[in-house]
Protein backbone atom coordinates (compact mmCIF):
# COMPACT_ATOMS: atom_id res chain seq x y z
CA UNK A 1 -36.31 210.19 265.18
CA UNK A 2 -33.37 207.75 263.88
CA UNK A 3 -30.11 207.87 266.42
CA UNK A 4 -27.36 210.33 265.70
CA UNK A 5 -25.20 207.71 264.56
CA UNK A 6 -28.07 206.36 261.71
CA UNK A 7 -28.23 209.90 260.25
CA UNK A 8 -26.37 209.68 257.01
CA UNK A 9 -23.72 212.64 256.51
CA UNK A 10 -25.03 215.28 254.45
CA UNK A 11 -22.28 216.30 251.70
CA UNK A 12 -21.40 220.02 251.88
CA UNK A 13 -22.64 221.65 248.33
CA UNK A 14 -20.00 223.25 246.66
CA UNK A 15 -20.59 226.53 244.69
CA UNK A 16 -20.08 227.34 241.07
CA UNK A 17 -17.18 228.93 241.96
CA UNK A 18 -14.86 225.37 242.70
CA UNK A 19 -16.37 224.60 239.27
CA UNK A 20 -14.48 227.39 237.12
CA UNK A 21 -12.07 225.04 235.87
CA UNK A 22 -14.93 222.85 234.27
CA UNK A 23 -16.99 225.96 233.80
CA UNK A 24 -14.30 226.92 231.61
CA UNK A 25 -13.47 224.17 229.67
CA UNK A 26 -17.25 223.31 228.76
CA UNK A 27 -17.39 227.70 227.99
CA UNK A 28 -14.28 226.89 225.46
CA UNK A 29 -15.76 223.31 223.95
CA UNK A 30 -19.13 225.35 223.30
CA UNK A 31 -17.53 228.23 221.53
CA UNK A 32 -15.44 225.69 219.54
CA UNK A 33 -18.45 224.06 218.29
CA UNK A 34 -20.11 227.33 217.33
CA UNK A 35 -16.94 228.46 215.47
CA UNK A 36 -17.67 231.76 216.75
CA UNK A 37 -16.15 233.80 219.48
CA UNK A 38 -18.15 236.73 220.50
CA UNK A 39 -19.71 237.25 224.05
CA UNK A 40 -23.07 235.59 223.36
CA UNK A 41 -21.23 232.47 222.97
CA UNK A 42 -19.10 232.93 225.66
CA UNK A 43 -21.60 233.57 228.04
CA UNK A 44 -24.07 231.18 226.47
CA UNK A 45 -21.00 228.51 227.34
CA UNK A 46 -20.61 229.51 231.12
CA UNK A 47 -24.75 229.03 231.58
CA UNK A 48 -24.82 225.96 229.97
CA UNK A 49 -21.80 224.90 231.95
CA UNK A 50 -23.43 225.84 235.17
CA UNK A 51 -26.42 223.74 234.87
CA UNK A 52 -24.45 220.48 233.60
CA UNK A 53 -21.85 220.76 236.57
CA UNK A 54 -24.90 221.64 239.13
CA UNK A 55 -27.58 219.29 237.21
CA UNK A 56 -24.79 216.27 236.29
CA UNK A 57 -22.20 216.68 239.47
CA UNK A 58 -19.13 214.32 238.22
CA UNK A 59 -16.51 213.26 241.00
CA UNK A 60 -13.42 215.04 241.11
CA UNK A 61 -10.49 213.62 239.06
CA UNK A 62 -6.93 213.35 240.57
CA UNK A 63 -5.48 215.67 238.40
CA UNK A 64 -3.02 218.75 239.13
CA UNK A 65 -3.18 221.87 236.43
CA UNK A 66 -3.00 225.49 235.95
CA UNK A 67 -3.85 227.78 233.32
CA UNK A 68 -1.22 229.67 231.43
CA UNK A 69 -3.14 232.51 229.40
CA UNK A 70 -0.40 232.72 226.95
CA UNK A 71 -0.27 228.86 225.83
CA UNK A 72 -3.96 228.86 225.83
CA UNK A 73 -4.23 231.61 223.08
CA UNK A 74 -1.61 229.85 221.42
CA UNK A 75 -3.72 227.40 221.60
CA UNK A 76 -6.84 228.48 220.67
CA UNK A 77 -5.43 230.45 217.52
CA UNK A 78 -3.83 227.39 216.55
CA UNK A 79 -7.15 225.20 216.79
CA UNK A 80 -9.04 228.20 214.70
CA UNK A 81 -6.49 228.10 212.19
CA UNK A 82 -6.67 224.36 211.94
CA UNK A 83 -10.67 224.22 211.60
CA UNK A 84 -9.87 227.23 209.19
CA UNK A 85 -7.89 225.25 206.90
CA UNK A 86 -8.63 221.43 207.12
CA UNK A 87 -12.36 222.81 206.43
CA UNK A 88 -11.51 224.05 202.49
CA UNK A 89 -9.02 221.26 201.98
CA UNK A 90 -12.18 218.74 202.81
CA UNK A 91 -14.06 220.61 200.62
CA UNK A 92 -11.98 220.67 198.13
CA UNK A 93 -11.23 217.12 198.32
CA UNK A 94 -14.90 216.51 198.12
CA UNK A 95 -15.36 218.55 194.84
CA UNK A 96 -12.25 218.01 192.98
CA UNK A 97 -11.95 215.48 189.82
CA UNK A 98 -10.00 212.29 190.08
CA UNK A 99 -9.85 209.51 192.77
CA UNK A 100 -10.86 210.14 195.84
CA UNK A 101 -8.32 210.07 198.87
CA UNK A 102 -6.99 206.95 200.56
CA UNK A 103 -8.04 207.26 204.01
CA UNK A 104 -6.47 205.05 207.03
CA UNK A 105 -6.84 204.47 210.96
CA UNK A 106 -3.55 205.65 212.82
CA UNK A 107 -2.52 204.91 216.32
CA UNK A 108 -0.23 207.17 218.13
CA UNK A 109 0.95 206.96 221.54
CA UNK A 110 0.90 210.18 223.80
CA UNK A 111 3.22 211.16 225.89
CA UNK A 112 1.23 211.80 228.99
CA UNK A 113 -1.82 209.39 228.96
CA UNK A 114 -3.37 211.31 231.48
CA UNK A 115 -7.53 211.32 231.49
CA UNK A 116 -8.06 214.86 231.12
CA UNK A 117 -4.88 215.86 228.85
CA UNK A 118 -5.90 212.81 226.69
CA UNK A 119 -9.25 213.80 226.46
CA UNK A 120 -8.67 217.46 225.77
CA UNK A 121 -6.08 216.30 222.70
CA UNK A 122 -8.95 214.21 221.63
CA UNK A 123 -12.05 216.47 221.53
CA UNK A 124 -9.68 218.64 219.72
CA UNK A 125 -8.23 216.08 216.63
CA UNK A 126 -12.27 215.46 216.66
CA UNK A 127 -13.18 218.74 216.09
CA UNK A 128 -11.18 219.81 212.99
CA UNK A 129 -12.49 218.45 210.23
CA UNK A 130 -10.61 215.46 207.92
CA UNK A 131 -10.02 213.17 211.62
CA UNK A 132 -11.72 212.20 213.99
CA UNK A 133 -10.71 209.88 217.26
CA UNK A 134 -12.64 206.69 217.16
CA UNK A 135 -10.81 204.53 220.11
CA UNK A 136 -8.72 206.16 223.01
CA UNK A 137 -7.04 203.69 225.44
CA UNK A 138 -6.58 205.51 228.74
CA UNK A 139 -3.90 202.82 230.16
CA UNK A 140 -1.76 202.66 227.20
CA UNK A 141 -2.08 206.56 226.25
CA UNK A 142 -3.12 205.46 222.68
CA UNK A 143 -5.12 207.38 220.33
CA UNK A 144 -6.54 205.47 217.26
CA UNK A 145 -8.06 208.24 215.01
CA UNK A 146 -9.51 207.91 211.61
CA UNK A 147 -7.88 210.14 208.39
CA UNK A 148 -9.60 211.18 205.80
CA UNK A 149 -6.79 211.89 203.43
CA UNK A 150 -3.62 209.35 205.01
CA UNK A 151 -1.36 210.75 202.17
CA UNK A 152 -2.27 214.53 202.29
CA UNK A 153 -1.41 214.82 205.97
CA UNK A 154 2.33 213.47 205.82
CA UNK A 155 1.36 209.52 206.21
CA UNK A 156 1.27 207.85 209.38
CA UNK A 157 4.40 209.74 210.86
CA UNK A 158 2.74 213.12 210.04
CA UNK A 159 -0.16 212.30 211.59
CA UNK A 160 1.73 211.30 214.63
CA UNK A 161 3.81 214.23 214.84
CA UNK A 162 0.60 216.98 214.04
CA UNK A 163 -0.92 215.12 217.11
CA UNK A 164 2.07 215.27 219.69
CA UNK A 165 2.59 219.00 218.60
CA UNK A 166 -1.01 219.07 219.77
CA UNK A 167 -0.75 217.71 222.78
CA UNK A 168 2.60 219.47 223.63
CA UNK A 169 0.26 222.66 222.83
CA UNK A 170 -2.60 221.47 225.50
CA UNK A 171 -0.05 220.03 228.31
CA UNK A 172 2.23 223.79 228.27
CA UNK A 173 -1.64 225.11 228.83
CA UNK A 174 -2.79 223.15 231.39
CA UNK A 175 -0.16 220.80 232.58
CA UNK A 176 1.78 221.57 235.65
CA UNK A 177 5.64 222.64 235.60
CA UNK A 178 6.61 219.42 237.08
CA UNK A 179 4.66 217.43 234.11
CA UNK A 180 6.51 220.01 231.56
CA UNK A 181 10.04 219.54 233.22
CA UNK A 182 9.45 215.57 233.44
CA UNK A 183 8.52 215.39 229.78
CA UNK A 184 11.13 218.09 227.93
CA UNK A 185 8.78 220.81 227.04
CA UNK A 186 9.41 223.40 229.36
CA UNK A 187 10.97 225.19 225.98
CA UNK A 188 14.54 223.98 226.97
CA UNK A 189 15.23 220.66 226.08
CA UNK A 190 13.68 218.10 223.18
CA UNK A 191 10.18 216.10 223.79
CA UNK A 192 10.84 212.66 224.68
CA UNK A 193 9.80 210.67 221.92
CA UNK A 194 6.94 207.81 222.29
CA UNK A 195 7.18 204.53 220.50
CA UNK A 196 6.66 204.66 216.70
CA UNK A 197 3.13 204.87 215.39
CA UNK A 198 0.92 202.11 214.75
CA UNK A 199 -1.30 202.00 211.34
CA UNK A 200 -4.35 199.95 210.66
């Protein structure tokens, strides 16, 4: 039998329940993609979250958050209504007469470049239909996402301002008061403003 002090440590297992904050986040990313909330998909969500955080363990992230229930619906509704909308104006820019749209890559600069408040405003701009992210520099706190209509969405400065309203929408969801007070959107003051938006 190998020494006492040969014996490697055995890590303590942790339960489902120090999970819930991925448990819910992969529940909400799986009833996004179905369009569809009703309580199969909600429940269908938490299983499938349960065997990727028991099945695929990731290390924990230095990150401090909360959940504010009334943000998130804010949230949520304003992510349905965005997947609501940009999905006919596709369409119709798909079926209408004339030329089609000039599309563009924009890069806009967040205002916390933090991993998972980054990566939350990116699944999102992903998700609704017309943009999609195709480079994210976590250093830098840049997005680079690609616009299928440059013109219909405001140009490059209404792309960067629908994306900073979205990510003001996710941080007063998750982010902590300190992160809110430090970057003026505790509902009191004006957002700091980033450096202007880059276009390729």
């Amino acid at each position: 039998m190998a020494p006492q002090s040969q014996r490697h440590p055995r890590r303590p297992r942790r339960s489902l329940a120090a999970h819930w904050r991925a448990l819910l986040v992969l529940a909400t990313v799986w009833v996004f993609l179905w369009g569809d909330l009703s309580w199969a998909n909600v429940l269908g969500g938490l299983a499938i979250g349960a065997v990727v955080v028991t099945v695929f363990p990731l290390p924990r992230i230095a990150t401090r958050g909360t959940v504010r229930i009334g943000p998130f619906l804010s949230l949520l509704a304003h992510f349905v209504g965005e997947v609501f909308t940009a999905s006919f104006q596709v369409a119709w820019l798909a079926l209408r007469p004339g030329p089609q749209p000039r599309g563009g890559v924009v890069g806009v600069r967040l205002r916390n470049p933090n991993d998972v408040f980054l990566t939350i405003t990116a699944e999102i701009t992903s998700l609704v239909p017309g943009s999609v992210v195709v480079e994210a520099h976590r250093r830098t706190g840049m997005l680079y996402m690609h616009v299928l209509d440059l013109e219909g969405s405001g140009g490059p400065e209404g792309v960067r301002e629908a994306t900073l309203d979205l990510e003001a929408r996710v941080l007063r969801a998750f982010a902590t008061d300190a992160v809110l007070d430090r970057l003026g959107l505790d509902g009191s003051g004006v957002p700091n403003e980033p450096s202007s938006p880059e276009v390729r």
